[in-house]
N, C-alpha and C. Protein backbone atom coordinates (compact mmCIF):
# COMPACT_ATOMS: atom_id res chain seq x y z
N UNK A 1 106.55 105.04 137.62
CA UNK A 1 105.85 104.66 136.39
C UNK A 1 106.76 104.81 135.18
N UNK A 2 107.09 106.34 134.82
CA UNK A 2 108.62 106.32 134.05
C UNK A 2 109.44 105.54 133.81
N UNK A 3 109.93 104.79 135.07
CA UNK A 3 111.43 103.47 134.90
C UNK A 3 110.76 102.66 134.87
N UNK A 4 109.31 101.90 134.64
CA UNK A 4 109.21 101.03 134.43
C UNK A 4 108.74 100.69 133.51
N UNK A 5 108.64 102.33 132.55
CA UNK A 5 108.50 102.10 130.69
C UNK A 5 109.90 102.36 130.16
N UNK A 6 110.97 102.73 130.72
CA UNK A 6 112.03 103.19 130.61
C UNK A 6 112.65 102.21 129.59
N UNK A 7 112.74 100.64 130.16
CA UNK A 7 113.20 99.68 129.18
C UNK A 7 112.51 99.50 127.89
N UNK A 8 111.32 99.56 127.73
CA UNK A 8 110.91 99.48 126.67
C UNK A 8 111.02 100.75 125.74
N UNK A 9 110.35 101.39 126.32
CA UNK A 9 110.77 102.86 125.13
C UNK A 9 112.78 103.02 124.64
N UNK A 10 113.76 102.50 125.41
CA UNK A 10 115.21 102.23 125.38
C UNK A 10 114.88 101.73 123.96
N UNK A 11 114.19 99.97 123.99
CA UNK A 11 114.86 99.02 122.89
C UNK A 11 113.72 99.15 121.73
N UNK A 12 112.30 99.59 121.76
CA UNK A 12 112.17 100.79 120.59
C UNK A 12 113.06 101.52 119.82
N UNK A 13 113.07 102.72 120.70
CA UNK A 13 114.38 103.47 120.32
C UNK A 13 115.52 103.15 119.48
N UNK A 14 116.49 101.80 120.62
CA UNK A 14 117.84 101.45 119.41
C UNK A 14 117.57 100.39 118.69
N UNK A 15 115.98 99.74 118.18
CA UNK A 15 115.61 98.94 117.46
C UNK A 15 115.37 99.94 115.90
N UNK A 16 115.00 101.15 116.29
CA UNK A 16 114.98 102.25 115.11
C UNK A 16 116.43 102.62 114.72
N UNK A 17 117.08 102.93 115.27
CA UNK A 17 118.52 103.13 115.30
C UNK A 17 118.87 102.27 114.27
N UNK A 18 118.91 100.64 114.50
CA UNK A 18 119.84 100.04 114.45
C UNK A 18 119.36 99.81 113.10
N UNK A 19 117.61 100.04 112.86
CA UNK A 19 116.93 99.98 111.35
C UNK A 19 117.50 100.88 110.27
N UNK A 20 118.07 102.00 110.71
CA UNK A 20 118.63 103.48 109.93
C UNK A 20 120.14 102.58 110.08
N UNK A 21 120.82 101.97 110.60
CA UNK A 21 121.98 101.69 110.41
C UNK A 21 122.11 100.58 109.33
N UNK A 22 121.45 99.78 109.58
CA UNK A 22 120.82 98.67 108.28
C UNK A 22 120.82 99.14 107.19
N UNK A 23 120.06 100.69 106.74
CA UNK A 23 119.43 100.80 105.69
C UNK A 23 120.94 101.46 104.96
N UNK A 24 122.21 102.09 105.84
CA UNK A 24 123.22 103.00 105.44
C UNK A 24 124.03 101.88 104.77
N UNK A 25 124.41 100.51 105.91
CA UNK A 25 125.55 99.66 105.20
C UNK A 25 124.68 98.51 105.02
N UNK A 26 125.73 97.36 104.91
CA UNK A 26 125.01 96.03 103.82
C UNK A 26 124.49 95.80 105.28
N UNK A 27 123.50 94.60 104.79
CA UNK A 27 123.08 93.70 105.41
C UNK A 27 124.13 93.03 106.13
N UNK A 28 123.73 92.30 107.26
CA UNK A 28 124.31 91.16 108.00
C UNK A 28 124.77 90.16 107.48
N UNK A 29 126.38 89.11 107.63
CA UNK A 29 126.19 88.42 106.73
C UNK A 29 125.72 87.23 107.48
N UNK A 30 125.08 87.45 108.47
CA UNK A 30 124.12 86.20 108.68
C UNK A 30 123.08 85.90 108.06
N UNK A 31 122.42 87.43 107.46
CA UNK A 31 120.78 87.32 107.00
C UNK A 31 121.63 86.46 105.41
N UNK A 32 122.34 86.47 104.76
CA UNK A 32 122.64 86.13 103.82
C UNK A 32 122.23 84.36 103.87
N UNK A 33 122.93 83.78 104.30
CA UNK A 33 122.66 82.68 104.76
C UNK A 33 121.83 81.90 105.47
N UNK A 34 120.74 82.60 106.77
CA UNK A 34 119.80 82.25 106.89
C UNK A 34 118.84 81.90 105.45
N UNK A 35 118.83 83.17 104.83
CA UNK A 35 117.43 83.55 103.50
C UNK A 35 118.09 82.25 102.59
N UNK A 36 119.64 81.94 102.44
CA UNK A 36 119.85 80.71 101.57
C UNK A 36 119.19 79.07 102.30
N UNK A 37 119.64 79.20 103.28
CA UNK A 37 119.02 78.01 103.96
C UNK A 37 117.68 77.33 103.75
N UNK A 38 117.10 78.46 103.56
CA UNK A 38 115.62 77.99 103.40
C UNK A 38 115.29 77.25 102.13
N UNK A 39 116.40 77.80 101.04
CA UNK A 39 116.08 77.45 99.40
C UNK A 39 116.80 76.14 98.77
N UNK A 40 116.38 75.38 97.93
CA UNK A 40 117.13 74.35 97.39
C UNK A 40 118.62 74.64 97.06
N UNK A 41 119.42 73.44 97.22
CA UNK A 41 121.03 73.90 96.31
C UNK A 41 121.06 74.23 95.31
N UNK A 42 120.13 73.04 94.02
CA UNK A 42 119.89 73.27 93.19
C UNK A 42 119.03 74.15 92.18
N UNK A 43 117.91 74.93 92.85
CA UNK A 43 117.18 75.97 92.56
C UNK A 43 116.84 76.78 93.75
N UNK A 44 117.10 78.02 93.91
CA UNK A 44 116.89 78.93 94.69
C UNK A 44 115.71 79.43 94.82
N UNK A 45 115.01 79.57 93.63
CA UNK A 45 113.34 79.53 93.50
C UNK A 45 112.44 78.96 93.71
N UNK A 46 112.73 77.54 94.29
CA UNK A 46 112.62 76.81 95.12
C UNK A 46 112.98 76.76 96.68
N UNK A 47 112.28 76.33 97.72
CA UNK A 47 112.06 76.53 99.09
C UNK A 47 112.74 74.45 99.48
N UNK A 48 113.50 74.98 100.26
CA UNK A 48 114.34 73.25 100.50
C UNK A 48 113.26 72.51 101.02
N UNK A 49 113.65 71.11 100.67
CA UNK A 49 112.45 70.21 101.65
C UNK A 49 111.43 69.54 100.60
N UNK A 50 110.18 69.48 100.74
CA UNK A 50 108.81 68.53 100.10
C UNK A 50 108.67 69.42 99.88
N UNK A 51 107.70 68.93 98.76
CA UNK A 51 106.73 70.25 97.96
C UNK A 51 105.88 70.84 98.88
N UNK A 52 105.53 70.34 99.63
CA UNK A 52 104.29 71.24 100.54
C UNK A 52 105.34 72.37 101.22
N UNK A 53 106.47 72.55 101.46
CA UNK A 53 106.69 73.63 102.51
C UNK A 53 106.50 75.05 101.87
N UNK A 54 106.44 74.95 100.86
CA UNK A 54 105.38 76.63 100.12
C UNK A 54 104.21 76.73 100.63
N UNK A 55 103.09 75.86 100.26
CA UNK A 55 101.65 76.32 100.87
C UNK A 55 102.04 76.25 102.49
N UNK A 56 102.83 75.72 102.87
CA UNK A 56 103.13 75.58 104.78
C UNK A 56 103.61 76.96 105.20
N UNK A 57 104.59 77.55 104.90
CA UNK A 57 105.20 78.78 104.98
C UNK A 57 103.88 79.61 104.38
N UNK A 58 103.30 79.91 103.04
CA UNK A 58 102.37 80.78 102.85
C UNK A 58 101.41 80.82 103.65
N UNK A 59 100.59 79.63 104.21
CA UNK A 59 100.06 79.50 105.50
C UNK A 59 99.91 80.08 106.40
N UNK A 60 101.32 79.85 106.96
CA UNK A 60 102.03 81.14 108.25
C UNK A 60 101.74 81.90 108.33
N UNK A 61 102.23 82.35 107.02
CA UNK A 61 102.26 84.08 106.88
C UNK A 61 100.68 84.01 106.77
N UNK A 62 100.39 83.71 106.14
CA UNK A 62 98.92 84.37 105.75
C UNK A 62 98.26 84.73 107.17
N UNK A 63 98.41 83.92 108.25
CA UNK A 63 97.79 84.27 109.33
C UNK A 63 97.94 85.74 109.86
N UNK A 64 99.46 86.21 109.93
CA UNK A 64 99.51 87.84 109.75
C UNK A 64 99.01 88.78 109.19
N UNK A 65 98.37 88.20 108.00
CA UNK A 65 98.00 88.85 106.79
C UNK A 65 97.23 90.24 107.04
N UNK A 66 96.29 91.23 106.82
CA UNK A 66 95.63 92.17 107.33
C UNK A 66 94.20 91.76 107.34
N UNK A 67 93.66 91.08 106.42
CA UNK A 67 92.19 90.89 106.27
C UNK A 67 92.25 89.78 108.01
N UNK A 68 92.63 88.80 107.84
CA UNK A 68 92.84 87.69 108.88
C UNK A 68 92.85 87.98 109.92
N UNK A 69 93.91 88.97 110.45
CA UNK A 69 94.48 89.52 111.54
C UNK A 69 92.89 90.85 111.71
N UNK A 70 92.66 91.24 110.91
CA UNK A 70 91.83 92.22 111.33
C UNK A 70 90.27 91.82 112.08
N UNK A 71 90.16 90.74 111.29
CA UNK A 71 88.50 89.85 111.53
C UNK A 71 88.90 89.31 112.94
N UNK A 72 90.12 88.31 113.22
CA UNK A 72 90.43 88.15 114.44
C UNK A 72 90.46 89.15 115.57
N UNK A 73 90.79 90.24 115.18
CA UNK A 73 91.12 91.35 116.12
C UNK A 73 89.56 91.91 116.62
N UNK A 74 88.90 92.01 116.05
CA UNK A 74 87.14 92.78 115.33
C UNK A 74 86.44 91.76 116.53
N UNK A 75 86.52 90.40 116.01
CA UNK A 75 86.04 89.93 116.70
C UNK A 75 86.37 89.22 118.67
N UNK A 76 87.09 89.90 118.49
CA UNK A 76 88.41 89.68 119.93
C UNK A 76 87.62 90.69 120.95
N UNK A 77 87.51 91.99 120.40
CA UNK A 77 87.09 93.31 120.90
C UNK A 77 85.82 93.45 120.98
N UNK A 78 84.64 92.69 120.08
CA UNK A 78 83.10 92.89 120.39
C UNK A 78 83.09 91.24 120.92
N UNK A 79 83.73 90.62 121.33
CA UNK A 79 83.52 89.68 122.46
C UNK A 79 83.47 90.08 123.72
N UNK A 80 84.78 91.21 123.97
CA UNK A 80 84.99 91.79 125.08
C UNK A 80 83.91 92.70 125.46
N UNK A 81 83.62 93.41 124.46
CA UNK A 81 82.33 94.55 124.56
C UNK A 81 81.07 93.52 124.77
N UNK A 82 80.70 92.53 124.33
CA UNK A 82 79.40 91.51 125.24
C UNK A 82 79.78 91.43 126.49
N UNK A 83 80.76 91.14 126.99
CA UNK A 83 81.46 90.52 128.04
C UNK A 83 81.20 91.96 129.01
N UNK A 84 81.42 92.99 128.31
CA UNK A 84 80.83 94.56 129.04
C UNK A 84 82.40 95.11 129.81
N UNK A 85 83.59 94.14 129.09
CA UNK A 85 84.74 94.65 129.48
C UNK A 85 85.62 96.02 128.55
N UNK A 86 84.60 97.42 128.88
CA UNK A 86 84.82 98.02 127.61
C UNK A 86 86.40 98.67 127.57
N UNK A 87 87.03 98.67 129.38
CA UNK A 87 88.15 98.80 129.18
C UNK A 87 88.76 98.07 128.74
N UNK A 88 89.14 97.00 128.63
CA UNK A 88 90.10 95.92 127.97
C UNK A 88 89.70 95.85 126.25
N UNK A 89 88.11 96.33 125.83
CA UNK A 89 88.01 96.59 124.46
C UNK A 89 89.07 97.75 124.10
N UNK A 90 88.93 98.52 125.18
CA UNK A 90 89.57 99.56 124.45
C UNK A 90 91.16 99.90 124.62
N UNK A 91 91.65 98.50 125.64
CA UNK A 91 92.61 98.88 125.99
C UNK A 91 93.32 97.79 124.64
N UNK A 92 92.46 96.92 124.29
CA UNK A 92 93.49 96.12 122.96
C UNK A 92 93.19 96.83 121.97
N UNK A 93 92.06 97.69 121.58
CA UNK A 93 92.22 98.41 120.14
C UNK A 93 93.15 99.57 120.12
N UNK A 94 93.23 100.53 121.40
CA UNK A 94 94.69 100.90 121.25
C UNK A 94 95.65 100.35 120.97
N UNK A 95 96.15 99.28 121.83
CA UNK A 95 97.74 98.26 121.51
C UNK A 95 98.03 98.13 119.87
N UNK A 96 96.48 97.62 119.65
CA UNK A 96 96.60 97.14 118.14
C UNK A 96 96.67 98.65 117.17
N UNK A 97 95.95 99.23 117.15
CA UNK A 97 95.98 100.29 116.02
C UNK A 97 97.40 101.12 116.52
N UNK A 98 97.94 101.00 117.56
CA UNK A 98 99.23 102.53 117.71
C UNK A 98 99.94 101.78 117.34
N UNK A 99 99.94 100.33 117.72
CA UNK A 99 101.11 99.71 117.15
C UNK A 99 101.45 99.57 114.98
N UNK A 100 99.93 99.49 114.54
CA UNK A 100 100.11 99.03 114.00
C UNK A 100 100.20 100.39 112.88
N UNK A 101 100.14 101.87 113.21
CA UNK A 101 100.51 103.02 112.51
C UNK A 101 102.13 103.24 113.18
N UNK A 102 102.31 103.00 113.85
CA UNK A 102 103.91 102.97 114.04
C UNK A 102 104.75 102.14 113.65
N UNK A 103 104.16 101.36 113.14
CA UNK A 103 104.71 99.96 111.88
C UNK A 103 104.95 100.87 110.48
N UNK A 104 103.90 101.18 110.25
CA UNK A 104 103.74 101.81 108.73
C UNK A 104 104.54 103.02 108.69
N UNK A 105 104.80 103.82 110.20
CA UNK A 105 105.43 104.61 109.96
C UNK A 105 106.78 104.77 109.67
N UNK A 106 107.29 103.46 110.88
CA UNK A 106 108.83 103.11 110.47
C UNK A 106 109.05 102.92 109.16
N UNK A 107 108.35 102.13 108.21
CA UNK A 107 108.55 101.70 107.29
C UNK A 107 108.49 103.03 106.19
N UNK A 108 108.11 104.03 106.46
CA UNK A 108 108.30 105.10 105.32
C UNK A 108 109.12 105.60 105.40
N UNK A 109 109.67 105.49 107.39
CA UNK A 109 110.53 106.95 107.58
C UNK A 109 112.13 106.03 107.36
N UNK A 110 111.99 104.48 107.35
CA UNK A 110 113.70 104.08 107.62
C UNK A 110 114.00 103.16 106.04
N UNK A 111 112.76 103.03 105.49
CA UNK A 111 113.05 102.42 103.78
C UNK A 111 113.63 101.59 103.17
N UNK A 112 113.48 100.86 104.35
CA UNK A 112 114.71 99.81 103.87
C UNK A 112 114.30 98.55 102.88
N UNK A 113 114.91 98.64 101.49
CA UNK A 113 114.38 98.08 100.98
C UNK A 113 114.20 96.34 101.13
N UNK A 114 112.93 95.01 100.31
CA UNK A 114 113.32 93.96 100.31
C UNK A 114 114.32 93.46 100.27
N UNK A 115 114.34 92.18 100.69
CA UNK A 115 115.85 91.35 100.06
C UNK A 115 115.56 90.77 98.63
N UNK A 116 117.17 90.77 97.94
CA UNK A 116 116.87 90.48 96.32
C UNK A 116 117.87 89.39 95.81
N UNK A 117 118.39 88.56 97.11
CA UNK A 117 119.42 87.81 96.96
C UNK A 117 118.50 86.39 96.37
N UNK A 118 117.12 86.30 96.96
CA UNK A 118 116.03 84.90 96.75
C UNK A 118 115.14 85.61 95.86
N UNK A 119 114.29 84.62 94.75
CA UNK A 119 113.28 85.44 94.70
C UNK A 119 112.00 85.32 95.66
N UNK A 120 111.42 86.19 95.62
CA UNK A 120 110.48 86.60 96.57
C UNK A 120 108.91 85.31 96.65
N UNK A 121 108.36 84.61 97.44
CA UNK A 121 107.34 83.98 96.93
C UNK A 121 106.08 84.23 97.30
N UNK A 122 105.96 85.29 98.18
CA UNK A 122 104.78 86.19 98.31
C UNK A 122 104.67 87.58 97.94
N UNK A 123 103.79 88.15 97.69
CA UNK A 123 103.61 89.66 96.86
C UNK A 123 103.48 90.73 97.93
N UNK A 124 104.41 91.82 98.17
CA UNK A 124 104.58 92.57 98.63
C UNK A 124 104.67 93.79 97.88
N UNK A 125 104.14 94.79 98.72
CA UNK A 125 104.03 96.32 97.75
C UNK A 125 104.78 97.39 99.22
N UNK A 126 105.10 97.21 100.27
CA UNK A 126 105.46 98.06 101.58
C UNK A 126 107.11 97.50 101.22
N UNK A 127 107.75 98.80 102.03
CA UNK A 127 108.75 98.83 102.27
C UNK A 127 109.41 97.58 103.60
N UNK A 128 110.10 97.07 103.64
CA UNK A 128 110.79 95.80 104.58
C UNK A 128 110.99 96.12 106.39
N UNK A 129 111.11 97.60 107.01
CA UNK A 129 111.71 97.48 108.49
C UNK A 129 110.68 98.24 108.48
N UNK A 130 110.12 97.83 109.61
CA UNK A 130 110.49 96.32 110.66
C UNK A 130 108.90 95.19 109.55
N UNK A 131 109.01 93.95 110.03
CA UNK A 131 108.29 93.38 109.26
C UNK A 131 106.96 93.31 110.05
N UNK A 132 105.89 93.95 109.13
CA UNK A 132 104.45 94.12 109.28
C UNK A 132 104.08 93.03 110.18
N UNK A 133 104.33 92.08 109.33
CA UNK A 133 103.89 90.82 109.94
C UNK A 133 103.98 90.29 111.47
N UNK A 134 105.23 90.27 111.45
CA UNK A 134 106.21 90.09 112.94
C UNK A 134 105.84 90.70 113.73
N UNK A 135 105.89 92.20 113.33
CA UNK A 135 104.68 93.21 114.38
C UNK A 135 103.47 92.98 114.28
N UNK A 136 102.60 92.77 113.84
CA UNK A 136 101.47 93.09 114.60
C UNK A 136 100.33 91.97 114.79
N UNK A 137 101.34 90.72 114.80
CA UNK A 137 100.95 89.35 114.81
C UNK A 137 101.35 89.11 116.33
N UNK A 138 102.60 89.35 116.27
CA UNK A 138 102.82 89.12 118.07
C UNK A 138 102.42 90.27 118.36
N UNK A 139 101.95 91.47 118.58
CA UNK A 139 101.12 92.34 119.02
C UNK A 139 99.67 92.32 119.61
N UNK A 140 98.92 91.18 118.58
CA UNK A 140 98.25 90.62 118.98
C UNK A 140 98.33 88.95 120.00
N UNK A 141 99.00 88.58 119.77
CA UNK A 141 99.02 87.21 120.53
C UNK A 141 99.30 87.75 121.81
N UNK A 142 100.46 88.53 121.64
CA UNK A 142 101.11 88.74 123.29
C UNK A 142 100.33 89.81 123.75
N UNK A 143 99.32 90.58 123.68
CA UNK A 143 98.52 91.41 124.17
C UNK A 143 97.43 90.42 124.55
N UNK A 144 96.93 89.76 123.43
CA UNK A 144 95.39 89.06 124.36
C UNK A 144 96.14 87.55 125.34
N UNK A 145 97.09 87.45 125.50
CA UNK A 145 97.78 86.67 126.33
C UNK A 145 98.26 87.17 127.81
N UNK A 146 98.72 88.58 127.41
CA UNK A 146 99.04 89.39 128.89
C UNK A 146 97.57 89.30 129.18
N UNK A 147 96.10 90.00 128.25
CA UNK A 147 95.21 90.31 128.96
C UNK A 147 94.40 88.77 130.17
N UNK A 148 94.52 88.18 129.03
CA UNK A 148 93.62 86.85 129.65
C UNK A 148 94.12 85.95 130.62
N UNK A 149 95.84 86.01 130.24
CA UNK A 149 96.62 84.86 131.11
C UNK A 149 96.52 85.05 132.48
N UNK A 150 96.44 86.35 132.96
CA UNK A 150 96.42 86.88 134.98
C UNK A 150 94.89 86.34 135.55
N UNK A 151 94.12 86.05 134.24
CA UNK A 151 92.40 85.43 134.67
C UNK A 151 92.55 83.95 134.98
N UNK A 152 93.20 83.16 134.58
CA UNK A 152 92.99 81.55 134.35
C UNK A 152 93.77 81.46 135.73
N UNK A 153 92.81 80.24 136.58
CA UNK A 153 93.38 80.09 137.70
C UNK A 153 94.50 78.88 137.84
N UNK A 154 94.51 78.27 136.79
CA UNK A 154 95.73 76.76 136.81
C UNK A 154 97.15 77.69 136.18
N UNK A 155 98.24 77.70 136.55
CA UNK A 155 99.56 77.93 136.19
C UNK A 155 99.51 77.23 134.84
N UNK A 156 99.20 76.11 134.96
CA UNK A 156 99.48 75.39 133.80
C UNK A 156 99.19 75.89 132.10
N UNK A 157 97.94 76.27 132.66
CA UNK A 157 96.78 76.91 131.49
C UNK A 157 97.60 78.43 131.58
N UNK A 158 98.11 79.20 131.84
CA UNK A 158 98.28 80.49 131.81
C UNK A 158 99.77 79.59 131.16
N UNK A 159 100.74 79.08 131.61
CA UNK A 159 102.04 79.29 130.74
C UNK A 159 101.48 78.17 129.27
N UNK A 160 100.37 77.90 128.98
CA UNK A 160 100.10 76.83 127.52
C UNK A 160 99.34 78.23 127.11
N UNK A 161 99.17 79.64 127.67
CA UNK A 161 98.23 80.21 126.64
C UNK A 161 100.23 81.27 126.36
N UNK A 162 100.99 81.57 127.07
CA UNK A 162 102.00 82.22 126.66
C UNK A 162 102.55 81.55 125.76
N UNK A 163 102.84 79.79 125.73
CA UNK A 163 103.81 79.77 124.95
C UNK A 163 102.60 79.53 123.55
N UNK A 164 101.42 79.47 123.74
CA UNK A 164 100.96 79.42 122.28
C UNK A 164 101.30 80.77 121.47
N UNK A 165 100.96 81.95 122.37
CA UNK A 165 101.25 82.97 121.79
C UNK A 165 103.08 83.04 121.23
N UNK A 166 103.65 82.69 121.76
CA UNK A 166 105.05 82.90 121.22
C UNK A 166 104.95 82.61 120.45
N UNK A 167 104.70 80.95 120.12
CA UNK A 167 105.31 80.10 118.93
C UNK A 167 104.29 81.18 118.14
N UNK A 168 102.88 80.95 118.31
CA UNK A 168 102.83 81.60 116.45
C UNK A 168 103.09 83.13 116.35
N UNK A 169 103.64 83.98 116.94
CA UNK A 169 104.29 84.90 116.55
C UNK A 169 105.58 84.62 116.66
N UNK A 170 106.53 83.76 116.60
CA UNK A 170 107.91 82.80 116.01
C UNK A 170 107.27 82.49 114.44
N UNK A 171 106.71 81.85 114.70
CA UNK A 171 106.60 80.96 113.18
C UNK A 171 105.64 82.01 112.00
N UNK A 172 104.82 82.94 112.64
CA UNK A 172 104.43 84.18 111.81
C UNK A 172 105.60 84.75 111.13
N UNK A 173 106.76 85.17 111.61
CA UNK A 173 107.62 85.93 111.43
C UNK A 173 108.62 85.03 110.73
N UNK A 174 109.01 83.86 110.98
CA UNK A 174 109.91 82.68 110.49
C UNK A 174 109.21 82.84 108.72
N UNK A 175 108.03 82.68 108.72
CA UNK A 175 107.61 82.27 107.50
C UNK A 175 107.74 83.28 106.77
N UNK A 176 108.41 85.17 107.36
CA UNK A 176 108.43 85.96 105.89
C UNK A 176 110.03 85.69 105.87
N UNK A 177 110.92 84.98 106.53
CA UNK A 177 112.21 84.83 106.13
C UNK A 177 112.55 83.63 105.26
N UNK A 178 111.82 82.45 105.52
CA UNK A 178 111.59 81.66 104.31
C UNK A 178 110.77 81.65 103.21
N UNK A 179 109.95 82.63 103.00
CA UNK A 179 109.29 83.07 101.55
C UNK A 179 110.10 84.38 100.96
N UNK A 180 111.43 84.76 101.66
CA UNK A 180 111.90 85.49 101.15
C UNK A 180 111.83 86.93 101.14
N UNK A 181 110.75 87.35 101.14
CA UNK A 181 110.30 88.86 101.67
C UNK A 181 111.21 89.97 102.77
N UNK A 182 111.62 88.71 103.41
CA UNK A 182 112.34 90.01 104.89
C UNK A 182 113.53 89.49 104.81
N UNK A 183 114.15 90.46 105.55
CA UNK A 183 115.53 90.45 106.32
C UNK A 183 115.16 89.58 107.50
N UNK A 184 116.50 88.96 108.14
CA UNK A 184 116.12 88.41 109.37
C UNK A 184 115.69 89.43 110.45
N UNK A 185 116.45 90.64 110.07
CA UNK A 185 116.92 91.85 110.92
C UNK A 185 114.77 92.34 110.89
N UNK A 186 114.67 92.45 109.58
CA UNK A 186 113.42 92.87 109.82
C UNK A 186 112.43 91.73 110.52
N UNK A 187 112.57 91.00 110.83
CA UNK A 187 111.66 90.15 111.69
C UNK A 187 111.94 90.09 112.69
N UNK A 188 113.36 90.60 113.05
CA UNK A 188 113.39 90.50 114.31
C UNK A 188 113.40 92.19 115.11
N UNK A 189 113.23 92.66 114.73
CA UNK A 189 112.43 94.15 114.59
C UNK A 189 111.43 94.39 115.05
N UNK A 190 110.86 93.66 114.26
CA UNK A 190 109.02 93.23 114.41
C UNK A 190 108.93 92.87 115.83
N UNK A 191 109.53 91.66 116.07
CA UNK A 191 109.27 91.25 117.43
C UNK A 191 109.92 92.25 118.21
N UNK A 192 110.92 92.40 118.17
CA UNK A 192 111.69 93.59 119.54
C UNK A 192 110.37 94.88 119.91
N UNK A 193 110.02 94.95 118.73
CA UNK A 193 109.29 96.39 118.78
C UNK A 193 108.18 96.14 119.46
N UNK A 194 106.96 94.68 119.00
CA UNK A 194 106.09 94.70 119.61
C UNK A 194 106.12 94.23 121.24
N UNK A 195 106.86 93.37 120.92
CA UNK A 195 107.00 93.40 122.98
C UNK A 195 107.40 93.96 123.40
N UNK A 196 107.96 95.01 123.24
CA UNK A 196 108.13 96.15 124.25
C UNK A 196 107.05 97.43 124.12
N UNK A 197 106.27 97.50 122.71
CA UNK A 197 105.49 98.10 122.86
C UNK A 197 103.84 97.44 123.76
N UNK A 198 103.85 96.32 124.02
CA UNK A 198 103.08 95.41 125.34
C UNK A 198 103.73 95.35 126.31
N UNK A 199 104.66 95.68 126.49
CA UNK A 199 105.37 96.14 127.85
C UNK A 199 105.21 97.49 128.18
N UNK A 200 105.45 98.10 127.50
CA UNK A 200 104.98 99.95 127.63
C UNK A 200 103.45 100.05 128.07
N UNK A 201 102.52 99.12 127.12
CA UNK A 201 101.37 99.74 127.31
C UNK A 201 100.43 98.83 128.63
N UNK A 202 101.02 97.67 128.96
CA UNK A 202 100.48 97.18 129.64
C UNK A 202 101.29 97.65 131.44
N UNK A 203 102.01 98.32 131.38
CA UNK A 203 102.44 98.88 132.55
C UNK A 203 101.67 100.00 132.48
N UNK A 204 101.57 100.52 131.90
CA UNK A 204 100.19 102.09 131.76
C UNK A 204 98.77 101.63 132.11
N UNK A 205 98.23 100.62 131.48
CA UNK A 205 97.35 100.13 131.66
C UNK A 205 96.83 99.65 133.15
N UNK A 206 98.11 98.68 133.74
CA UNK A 206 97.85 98.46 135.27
C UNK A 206 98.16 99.34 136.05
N UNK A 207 98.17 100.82 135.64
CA UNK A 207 98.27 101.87 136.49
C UNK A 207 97.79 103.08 136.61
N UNK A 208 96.68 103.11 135.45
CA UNK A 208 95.81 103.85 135.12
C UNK A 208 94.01 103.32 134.98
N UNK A 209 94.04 101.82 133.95
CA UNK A 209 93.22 101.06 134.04
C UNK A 209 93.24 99.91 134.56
N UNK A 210 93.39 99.31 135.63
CA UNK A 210 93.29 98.50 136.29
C UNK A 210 92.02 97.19 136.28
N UNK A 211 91.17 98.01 135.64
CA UNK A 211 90.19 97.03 135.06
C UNK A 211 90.28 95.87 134.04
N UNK A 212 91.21 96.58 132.96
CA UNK A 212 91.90 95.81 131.98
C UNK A 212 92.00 94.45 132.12
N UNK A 213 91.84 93.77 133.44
CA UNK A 213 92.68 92.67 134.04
C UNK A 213 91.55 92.22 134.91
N UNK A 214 90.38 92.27 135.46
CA UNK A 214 89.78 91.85 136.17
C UNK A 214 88.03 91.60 135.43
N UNK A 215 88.00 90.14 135.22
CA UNK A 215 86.86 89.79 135.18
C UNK A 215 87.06 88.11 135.63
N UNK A 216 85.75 87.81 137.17
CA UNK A 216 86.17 87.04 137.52
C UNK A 216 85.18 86.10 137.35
N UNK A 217 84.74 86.20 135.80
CA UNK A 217 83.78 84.45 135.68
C UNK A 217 85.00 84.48 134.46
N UNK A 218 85.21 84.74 134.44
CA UNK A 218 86.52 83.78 133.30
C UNK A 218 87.78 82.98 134.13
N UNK A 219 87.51 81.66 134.50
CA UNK A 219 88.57 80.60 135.07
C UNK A 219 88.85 79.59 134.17
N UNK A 220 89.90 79.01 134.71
CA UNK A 220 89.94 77.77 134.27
C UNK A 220 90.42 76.54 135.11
């Protein structure tokens, strides 16, 4: 059971590391240039492209947001609780809440501040590593995706519910590097951290709760 949380608790671990190493020297000079890419030649305060790719990117993000993400989550978990699956209620409100105080915690204990090279086009008041967003957006996708995807009986339908979950925790996280807010480093943080923290917990889960995973009027 140990070695087979072993990898994940590892890239946790030197994903914190590598956040305290971030915060000592500069930035990457990749993140430099990604965060320019996104912005006009001619105005940086500006986002490259048509006018719509601001409300498109704010969009994104907004789906991470906490009110959004929370009503989704709320209602994810008293579906499951009708459904009378109270382990899997309780096995995603763990995923979601440990993950999502070990977000807040990194972020006090490693401080790393915004980027100040763009200006910023969404309002932030939290510190930058790892990015809120990134975490606990794919935290959720890729948790109710491990849970549901082992139920659907077509292959097909189980790899169209994984890659939905990727892309919008990709493009959740894409959208705080083009509104400026994050480091690349911090989005990609976000993600390292939460899939391995759904790798940690869902190997515990199929070896302690085994229920988590079995309800058999849900096909497809």
């Amino acid at each position: 059971m140990f070695l087979r949380c072993l990898p994940a608790l590892l890239l946790v671990l030197t994903t914190c590391i590598c956040g305290f190493a971030l915060v000592r020297y500069d930035p990457i000079s990749f993140e430099a240039s990604l965060l320019f890419w996104f912005r006009d030649n001619t105005n940086i305060a500006k986002l490259a492209g048509p006018a719509w790719m601001t409300p498109f990117w704010l969009s994104l993000s907004w789906l991470g947001n906490t009110l959004p993400r929370t009503v989704v989550s709320l209602c994810t978990v008293l579906g499951l609780i009708v459904l009378r699956r109270w382990q899997a209620a309780l096995f995603l409100s763990w995923v979601l809440l440990s993950g999502l105080a070990f977000s807040i915690t990194l972020k006090h204990w490693i401080e790393r501040p915004r980027p100040q090279w763009v200006p910023q086009l969404d309002d932030v008041i939290t510190m930058g590593f790892p990015s809120g967003h990134a975490l606990n957006s794919t935290l959720f996708y890729l948790t109710v995706a491990t849970m549901f995807a082992p139920l659907l009986r077509r292959q097909g339908t189980r790899w169209a519910l994984y890659t939905m979950a990727i892309c919008l925790s990709l493009a959740t996280g894409v959208s705080r590097i083009a509104l400026g807010v994050h480091y690349p480093t911090d989005v990609i943080a976000g993600w390292v951290i939460a899939g391995a923290w759904v790798w940690l917990w869902s190997n515990t889960a199929r070896q302690y709760w085994p229920m988590v995973w079995s309800n058999p009027s849900i096909r497809s």
